[in-house]
N, C-alpha and C. Protein backbone atom coordinates (compact mmCIF):
# COMPACT_ATOMS: atom_id res chain seq x y z
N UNK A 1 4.00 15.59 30.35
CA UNK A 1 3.71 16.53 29.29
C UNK A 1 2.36 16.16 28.69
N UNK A 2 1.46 17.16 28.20
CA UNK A 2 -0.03 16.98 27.92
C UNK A 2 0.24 16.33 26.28
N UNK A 3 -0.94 16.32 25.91
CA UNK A 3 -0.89 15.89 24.65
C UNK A 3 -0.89 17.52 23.44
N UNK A 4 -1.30 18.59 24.34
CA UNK A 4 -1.60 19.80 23.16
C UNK A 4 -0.24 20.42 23.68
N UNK A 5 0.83 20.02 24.26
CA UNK A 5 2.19 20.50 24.42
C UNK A 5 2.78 19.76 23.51
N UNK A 6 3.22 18.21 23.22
CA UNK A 6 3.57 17.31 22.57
C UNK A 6 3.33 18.11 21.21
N UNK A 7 1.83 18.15 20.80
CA UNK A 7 1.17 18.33 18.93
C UNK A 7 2.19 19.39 18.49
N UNK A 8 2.52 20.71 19.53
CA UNK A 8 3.25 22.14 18.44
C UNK A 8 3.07 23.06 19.35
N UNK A 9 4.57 23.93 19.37
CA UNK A 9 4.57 24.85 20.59
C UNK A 9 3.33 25.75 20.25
N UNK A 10 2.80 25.77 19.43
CA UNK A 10 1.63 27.19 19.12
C UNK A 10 0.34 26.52 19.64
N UNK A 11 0.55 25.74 20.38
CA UNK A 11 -0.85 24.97 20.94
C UNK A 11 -0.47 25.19 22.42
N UNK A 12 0.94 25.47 22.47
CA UNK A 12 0.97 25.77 24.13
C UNK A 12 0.90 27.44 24.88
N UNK A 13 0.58 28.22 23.63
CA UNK A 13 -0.07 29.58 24.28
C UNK A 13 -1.88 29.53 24.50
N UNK A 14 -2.34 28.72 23.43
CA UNK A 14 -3.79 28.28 23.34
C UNK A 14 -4.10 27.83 24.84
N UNK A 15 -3.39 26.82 24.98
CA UNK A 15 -3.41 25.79 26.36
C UNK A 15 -3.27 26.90 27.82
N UNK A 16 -2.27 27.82 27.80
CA UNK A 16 -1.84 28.63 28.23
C UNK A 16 -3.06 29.71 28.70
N UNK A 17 -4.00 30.04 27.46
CA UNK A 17 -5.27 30.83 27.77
C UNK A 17 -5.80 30.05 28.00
N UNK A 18 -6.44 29.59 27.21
CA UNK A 18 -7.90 28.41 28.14
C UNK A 18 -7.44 27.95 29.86
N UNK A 19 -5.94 27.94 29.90
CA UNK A 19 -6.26 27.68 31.56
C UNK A 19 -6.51 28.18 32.67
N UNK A 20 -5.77 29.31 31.98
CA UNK A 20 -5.52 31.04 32.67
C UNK A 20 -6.90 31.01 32.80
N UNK A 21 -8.18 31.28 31.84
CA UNK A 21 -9.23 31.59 32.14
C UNK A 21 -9.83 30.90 33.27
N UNK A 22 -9.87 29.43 32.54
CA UNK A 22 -10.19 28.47 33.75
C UNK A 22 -9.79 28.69 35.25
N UNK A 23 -8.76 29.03 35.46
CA UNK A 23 -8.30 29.15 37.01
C UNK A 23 -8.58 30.61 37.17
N UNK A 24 -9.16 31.58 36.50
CA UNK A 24 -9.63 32.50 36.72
C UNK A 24 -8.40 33.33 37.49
N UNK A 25 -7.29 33.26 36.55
CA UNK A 25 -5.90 34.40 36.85
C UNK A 25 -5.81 35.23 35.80
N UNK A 26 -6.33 36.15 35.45
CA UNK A 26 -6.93 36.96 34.51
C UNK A 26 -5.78 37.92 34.27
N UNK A 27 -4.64 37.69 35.08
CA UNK A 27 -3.48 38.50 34.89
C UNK A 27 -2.44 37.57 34.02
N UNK A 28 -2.40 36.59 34.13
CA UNK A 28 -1.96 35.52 33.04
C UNK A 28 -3.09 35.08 31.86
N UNK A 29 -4.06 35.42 31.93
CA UNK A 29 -5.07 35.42 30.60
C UNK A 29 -4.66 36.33 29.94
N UNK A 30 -4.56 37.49 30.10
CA UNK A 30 -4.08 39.16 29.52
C UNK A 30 -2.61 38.54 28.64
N UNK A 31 -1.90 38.35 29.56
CA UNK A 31 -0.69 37.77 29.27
C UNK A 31 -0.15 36.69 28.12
N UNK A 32 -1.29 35.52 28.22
CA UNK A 32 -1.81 34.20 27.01
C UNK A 32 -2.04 35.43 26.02
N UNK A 33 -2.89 36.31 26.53
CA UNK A 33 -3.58 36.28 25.01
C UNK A 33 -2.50 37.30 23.88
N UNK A 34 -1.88 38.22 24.77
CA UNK A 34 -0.57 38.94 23.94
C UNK A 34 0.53 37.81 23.59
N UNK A 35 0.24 36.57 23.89
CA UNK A 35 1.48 35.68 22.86
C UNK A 35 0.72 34.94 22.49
N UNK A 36 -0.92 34.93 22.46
CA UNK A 36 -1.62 34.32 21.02
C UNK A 36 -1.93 35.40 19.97
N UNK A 37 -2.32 36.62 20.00
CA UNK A 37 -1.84 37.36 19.29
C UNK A 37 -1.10 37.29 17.69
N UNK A 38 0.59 37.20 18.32
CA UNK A 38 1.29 37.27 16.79
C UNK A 38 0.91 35.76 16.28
N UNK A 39 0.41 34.89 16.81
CA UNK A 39 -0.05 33.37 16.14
C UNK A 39 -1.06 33.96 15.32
N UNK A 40 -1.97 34.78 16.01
CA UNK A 40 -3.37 34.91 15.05
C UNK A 40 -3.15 35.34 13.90
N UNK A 41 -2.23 36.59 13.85
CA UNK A 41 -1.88 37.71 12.90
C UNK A 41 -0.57 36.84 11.89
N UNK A 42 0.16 36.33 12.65
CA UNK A 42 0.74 35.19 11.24
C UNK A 42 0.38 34.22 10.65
N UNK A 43 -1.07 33.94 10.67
CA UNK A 43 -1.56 32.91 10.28
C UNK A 43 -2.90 33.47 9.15
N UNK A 44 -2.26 32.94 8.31
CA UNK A 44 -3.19 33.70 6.61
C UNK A 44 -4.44 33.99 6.93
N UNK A 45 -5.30 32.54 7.86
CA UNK A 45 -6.83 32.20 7.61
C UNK A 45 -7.30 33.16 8.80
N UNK A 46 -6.37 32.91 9.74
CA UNK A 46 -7.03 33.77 11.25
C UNK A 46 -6.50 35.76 10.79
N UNK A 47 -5.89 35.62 10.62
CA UNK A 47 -4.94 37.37 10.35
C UNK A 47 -6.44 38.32 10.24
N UNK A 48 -7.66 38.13 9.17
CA UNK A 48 -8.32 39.33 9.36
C UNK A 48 -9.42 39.03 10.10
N UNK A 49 -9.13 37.64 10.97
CA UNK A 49 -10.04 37.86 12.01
C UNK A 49 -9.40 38.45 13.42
N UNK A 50 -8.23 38.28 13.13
CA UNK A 50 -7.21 38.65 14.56
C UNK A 50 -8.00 39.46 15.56
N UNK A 51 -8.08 40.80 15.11
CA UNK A 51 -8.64 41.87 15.87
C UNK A 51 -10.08 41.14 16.65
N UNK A 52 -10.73 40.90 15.62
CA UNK A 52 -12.32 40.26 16.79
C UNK A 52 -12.11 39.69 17.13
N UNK A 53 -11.21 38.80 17.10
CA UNK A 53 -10.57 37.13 17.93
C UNK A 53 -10.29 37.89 19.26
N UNK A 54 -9.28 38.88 19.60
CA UNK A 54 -9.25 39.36 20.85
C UNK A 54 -9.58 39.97 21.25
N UNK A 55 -10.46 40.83 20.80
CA UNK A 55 -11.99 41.70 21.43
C UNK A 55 -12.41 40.85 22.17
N UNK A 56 -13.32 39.59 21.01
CA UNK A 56 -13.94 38.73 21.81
C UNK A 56 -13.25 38.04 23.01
N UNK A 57 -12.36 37.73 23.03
CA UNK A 57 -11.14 37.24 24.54
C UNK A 57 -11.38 37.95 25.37
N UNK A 58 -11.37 39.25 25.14
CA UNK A 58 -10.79 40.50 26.14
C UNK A 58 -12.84 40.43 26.64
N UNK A 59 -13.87 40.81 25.95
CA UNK A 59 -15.04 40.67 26.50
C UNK A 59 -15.49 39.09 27.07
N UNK A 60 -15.04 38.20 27.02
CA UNK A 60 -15.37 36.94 27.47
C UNK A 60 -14.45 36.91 29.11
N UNK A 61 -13.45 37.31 29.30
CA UNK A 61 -12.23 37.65 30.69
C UNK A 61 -13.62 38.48 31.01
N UNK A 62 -13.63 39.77 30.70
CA UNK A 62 -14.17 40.94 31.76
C UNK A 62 -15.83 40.33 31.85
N UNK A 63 -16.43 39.61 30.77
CA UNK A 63 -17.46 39.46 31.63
C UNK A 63 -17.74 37.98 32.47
N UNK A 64 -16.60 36.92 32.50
CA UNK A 64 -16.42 36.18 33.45
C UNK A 64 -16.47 36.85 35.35
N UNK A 65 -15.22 37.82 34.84
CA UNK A 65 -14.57 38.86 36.44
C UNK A 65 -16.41 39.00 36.65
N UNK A 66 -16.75 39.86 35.63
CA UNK A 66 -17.90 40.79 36.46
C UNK A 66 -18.97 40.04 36.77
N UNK A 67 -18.98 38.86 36.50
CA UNK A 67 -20.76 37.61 36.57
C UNK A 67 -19.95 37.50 38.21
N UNK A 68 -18.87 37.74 38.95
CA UNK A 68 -18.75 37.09 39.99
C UNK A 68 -18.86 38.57 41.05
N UNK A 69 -19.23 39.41 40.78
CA UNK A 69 -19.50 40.53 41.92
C UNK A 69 -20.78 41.42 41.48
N UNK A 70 -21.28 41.88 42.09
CA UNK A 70 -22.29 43.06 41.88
C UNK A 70 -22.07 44.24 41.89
N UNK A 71 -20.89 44.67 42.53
CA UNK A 71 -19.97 46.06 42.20
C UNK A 71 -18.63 45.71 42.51
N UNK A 72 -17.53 46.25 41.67
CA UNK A 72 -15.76 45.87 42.33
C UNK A 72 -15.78 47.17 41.80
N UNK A 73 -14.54 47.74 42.32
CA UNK A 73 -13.57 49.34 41.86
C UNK A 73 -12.80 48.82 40.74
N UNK A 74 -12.73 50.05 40.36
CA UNK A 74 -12.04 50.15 38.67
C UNK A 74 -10.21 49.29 39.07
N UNK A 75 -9.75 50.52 40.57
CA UNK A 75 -8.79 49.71 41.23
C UNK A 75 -8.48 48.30 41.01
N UNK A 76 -9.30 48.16 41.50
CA UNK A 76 -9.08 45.88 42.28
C UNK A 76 -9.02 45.46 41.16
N UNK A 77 -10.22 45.85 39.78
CA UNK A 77 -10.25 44.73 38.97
C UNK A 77 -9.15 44.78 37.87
N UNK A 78 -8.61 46.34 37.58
CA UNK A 78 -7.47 46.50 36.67
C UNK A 78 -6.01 46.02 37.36
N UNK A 79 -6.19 45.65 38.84
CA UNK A 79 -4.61 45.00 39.80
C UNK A 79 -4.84 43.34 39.23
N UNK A 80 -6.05 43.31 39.19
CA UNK A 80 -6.15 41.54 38.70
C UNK A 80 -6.18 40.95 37.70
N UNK A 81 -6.58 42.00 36.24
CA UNK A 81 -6.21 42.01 34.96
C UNK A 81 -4.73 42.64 35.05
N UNK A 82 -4.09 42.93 35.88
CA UNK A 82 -2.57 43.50 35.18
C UNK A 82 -2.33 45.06 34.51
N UNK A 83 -2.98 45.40 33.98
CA UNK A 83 -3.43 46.75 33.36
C UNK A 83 -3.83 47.96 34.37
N UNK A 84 -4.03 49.21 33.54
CA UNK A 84 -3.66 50.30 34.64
C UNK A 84 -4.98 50.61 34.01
N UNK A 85 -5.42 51.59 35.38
CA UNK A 85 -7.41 51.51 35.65
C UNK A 85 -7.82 52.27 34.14
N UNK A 86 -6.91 53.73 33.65
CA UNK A 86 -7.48 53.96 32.37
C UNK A 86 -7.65 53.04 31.15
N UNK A 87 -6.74 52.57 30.86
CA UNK A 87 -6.97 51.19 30.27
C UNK A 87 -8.15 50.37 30.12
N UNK A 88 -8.28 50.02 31.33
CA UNK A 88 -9.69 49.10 31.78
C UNK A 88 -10.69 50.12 31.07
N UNK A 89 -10.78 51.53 32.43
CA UNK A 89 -11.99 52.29 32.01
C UNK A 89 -12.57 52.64 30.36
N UNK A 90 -11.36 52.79 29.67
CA UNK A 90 -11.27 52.67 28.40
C UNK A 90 -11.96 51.68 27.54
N UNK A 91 -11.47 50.61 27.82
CA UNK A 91 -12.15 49.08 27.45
C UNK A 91 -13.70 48.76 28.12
N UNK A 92 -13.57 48.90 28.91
CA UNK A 92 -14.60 48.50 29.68
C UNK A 92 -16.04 49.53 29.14
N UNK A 93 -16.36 50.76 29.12
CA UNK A 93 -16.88 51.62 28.60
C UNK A 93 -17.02 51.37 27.25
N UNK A 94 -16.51 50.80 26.09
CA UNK A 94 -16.66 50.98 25.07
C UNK A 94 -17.62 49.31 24.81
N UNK A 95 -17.28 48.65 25.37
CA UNK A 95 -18.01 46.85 25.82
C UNK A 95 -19.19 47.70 26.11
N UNK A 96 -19.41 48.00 27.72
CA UNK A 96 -20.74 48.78 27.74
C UNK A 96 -21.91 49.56 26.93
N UNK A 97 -20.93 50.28 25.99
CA UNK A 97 -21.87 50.96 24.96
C UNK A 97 -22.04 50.39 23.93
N UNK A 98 -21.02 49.33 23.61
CA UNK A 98 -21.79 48.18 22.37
C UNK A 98 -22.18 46.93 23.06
N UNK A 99 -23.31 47.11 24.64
CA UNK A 99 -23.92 46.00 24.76
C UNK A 99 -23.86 45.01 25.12
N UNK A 100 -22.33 44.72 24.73
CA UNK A 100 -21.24 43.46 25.24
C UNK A 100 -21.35 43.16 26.96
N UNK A 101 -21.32 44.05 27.41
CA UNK A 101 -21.43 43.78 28.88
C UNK A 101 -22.64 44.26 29.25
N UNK A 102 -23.27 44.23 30.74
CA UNK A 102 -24.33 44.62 30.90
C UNK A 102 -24.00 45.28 32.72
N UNK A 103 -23.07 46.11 32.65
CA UNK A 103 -22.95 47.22 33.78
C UNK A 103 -22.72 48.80 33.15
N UNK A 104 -22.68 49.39 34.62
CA UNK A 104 -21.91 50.68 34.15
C UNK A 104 -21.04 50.66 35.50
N UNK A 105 -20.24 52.16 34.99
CA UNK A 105 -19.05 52.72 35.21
C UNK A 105 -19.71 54.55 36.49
N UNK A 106 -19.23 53.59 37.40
CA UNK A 106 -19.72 55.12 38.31
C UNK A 106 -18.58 55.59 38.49
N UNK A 107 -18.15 56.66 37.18
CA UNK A 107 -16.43 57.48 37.50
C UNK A 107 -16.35 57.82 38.57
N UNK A 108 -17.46 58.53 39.40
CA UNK A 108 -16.56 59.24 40.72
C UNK A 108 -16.75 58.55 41.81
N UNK A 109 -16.92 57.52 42.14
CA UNK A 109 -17.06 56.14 42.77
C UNK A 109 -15.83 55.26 42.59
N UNK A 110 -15.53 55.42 41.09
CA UNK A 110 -14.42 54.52 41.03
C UNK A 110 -14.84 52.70 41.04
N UNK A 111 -16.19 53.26 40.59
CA UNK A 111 -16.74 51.44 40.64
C UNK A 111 -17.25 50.86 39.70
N UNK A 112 -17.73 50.02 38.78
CA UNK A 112 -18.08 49.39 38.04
C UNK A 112 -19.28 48.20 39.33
N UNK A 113 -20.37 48.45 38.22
CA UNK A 113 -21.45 47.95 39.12
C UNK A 113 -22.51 47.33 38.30
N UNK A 114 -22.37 45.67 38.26
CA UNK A 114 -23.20 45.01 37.29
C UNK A 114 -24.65 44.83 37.98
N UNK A 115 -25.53 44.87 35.93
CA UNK A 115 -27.08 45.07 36.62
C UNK A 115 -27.51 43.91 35.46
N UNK A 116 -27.67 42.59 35.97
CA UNK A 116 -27.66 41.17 35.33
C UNK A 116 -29.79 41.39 35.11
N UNK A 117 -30.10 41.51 33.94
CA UNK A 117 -31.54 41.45 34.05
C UNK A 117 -32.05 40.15 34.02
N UNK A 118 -33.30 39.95 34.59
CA UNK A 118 -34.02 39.07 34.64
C UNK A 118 -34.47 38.41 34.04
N UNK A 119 -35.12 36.72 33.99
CA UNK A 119 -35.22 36.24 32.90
C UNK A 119 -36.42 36.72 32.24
N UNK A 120 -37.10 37.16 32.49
CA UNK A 120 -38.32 37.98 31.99
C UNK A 120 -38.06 39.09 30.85
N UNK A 121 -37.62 40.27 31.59
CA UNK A 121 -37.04 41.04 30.98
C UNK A 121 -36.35 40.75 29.68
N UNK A 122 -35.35 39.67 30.24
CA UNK A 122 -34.69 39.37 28.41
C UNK A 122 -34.96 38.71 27.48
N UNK A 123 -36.33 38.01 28.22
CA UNK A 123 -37.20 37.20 27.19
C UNK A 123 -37.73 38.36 25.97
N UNK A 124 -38.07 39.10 26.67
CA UNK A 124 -39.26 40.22 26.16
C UNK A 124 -38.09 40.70 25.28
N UNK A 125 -37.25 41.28 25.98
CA UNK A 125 -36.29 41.46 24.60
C UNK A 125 -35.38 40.94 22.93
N UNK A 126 -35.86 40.00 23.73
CA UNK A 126 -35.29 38.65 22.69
C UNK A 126 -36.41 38.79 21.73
N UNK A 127 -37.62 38.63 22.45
CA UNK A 127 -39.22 38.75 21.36
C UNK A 127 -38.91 39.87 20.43
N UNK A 128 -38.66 41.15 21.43
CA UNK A 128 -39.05 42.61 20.35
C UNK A 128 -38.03 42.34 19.13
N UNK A 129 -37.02 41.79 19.56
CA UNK A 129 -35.76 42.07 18.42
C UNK A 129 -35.98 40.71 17.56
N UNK A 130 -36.72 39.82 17.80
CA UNK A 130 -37.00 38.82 16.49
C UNK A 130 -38.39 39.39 16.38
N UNK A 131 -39.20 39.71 16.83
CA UNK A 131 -40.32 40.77 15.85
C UNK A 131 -39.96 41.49 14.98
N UNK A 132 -38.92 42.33 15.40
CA UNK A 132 -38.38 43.58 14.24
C UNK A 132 -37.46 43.04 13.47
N UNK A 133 -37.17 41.77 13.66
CA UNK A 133 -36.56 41.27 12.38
C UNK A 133 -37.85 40.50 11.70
N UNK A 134 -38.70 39.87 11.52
CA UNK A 134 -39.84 39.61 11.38
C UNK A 134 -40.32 40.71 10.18
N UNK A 135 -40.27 41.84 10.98
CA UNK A 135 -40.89 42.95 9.97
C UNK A 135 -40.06 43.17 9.15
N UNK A 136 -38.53 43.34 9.13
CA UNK A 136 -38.14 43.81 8.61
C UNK A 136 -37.73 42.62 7.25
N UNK A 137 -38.04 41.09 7.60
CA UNK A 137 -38.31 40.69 6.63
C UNK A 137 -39.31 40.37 5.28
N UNK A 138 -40.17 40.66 6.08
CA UNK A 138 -41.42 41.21 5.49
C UNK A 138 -41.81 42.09 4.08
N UNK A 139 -41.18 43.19 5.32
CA UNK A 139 -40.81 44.73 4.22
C UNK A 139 -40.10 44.28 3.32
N UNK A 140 -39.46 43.69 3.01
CA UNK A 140 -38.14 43.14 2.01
C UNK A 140 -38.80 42.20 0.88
N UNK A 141 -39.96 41.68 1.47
CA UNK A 141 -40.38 40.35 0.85
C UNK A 141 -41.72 41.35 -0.12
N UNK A 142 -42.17 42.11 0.90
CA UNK A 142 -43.39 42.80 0.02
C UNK A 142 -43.02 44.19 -1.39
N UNK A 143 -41.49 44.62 -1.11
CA UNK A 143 -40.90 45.31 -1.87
C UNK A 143 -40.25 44.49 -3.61
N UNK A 144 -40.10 42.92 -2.87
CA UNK A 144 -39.29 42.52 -4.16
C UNK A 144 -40.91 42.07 -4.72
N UNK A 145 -42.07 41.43 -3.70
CA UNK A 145 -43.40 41.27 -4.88
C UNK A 145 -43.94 42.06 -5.37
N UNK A 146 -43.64 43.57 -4.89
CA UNK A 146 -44.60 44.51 -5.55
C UNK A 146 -43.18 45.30 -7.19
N UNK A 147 -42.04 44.22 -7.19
CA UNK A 147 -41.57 45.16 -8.49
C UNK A 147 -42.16 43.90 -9.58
């Protein structure tokens, strides 16, 4: 018996995800994370983080799966998460449009097809978006000296 089985059964759904991930059985990760869940939500300090607690789970699984192919079907990858393909497509699409992931969704293909940019590319992006925070601290700084 481990030592985070021994401490308190609510350390053995924790244990339960982190391994699932680790061994990359993403159908028992799905699984961990619906009986870490009511832990999150009965617990005072975690409860109104619950919801982003397993967003973030659910986007950390799908973009593990997807760093390991360059295109899979909506099929294969919702048989290996456990879940049925609308589901996925559902989830998966809404990650996409807030950024979280970095593929798309070819519906009549039936494929999901990651486009990992370069380190160049995301340098430059990293620049523009601390420039425009830059300015936009600026603007803030020249508004409170000019009252």
């Amino acid at each position: 018996m481990s030592l985070i089985q021994t401490l308190s059964p609510k350390f053995l759904f924790q244990s339960k995800l982190v391994n699932a991930l680790y061994e990359c059985d993403y159908k028992a990760y799905l699984h961990a994370m619906v009986e870490v869940q009511p832990i999150l939500v009965a617990d005072r300090f975690l409860q109104p983080h619950a919801g982003y607690i397993i967003r973030e789970l659910h986007v950390l699984g799908y973009k593990q799966f997807l760093d390991s192919y360059k295109s899979v079907t909506i099929e294969s990858m919702a048989s290996s998460f456990g879940v049925g393909t609308q589901f996925l497509d559902l989830q998966l699409s809404r990650f996409i449009a807030a950024g979280r992931l970095t593929a798309k969704i070819d519906k009549f293909g039936g494929v999901v097809e990651t486009n990992r940019p370069d380190l160049k590319n995301a340098q430059y992006r990293d620049m523009i978006q601390q420039g425009d925070l830059l300015l936009n601290r600026i603007q803030k700084l020249a508004r409170v000296v000019d009252l």
